[in-house]
C-alpha atoms as a PDB file:
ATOM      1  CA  UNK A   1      25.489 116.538  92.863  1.00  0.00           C
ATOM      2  CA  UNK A   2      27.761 115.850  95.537  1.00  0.00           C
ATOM      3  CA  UNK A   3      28.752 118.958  97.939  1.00  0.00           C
ATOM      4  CA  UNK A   4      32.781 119.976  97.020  1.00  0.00           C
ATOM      5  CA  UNK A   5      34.797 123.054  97.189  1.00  0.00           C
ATOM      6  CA  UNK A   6      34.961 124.727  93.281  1.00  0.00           C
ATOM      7  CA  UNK A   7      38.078 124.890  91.261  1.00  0.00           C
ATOM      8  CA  UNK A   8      36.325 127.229  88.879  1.00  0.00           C
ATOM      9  CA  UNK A   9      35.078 129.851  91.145  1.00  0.00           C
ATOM     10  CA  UNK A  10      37.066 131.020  93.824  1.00  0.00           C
ATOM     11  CA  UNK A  11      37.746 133.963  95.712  1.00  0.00           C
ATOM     12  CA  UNK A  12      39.831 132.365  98.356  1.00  0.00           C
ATOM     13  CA  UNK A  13      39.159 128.323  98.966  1.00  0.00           C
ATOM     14  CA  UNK A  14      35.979 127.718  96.804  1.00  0.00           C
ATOM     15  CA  UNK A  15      33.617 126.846  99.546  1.00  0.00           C
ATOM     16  CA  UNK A  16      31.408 129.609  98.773  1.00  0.00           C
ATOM     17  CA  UNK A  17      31.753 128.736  94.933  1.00  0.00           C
ATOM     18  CA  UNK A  18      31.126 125.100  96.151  1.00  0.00           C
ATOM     19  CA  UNK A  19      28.119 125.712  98.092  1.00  0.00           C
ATOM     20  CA  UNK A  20      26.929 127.654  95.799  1.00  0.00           C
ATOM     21  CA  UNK A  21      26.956 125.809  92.847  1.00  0.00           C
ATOM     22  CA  UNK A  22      25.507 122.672  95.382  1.00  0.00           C
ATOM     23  CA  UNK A  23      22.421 124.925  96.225  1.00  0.00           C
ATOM     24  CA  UNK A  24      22.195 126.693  92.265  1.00  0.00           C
ATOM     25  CA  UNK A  25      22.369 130.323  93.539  1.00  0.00           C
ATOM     26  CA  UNK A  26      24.487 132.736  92.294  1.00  0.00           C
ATOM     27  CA  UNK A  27      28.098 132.755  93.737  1.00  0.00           C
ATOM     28  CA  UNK A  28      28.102 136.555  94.369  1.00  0.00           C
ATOM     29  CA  UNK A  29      24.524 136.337  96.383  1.00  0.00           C
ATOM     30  CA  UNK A  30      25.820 133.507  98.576  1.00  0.00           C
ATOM     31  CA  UNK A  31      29.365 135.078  99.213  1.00  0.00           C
ATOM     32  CA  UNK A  32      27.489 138.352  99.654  1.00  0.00           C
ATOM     33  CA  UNK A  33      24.800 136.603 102.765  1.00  0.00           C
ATOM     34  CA  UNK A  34      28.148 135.231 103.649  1.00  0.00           C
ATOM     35  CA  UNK A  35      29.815 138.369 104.470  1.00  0.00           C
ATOM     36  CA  UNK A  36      26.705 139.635 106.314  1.00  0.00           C
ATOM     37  CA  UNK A  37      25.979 136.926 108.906  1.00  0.00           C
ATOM     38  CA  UNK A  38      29.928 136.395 109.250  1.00  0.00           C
ATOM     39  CA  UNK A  39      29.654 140.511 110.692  1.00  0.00           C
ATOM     40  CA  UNK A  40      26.430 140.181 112.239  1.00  0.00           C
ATOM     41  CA  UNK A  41      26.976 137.221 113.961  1.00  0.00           C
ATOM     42  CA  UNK A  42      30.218 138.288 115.297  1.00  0.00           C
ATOM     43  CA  UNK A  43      32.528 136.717 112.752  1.00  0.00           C
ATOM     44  CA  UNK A  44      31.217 132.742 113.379  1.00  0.00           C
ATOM     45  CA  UNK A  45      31.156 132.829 109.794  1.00  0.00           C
ATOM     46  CA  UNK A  46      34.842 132.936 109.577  1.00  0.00           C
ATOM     47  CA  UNK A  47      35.402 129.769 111.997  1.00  0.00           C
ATOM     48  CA  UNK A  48      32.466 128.107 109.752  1.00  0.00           C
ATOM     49  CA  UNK A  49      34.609 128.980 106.977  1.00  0.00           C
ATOM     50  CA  UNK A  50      37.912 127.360 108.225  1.00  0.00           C
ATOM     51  CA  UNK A  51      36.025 124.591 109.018  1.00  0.00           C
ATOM     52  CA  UNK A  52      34.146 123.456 105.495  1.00  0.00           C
ATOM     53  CA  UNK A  53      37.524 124.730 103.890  1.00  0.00           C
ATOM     54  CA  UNK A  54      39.133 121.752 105.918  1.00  0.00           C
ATOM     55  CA  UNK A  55      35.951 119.354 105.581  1.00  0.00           C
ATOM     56  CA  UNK A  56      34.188 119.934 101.946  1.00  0.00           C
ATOM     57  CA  UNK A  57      36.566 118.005  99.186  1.00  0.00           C
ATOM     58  CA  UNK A  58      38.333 119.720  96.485  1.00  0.00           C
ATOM     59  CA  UNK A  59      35.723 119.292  93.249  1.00  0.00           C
ATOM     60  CA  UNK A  60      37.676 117.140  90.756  1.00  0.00           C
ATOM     61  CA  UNK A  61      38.934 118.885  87.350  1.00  0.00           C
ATOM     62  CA  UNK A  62      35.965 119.222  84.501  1.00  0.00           C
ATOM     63  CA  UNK A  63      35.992 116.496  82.917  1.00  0.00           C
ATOM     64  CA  UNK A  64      36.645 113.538  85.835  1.00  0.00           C
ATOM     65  CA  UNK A  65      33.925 111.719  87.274  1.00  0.00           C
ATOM     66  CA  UNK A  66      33.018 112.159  91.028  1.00  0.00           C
ATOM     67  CA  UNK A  67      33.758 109.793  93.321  1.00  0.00           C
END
């Protein structure tokens, strides 16, 4: 499974869907461990963000291969 940013489950970009679906844990758990080290580590998490937003591909629709 190659890592990509979700078209199915997406709050805002899909990196957290992506990631999630990439490591098989539950999209809620991951955004919700998101949302606590983004405040505890004095919102890094939100530059990290940005960042794989710009950097992880959009997943292809259901049904295409990956490339």
């Amino acid at each position: 499974m190659k890592l990509c940013r979700s078209q199915n489950d997406r709050q805002i970009a899909g990196v957290c869907g992506g990631l999630a679906e990439y490591l098989e844990w539950s999209p809620s758990r991951l955004r919700l461990v998101w949302v606590l080290a983004t405040v505890f580590t004095a919102f890094a998490g939100v530059v990290v963000y940005a960042a794989l937003w710009y950097l992880m591909p959009l997943a292809p629709p259901p049904g295409e291969p990956l490339r």
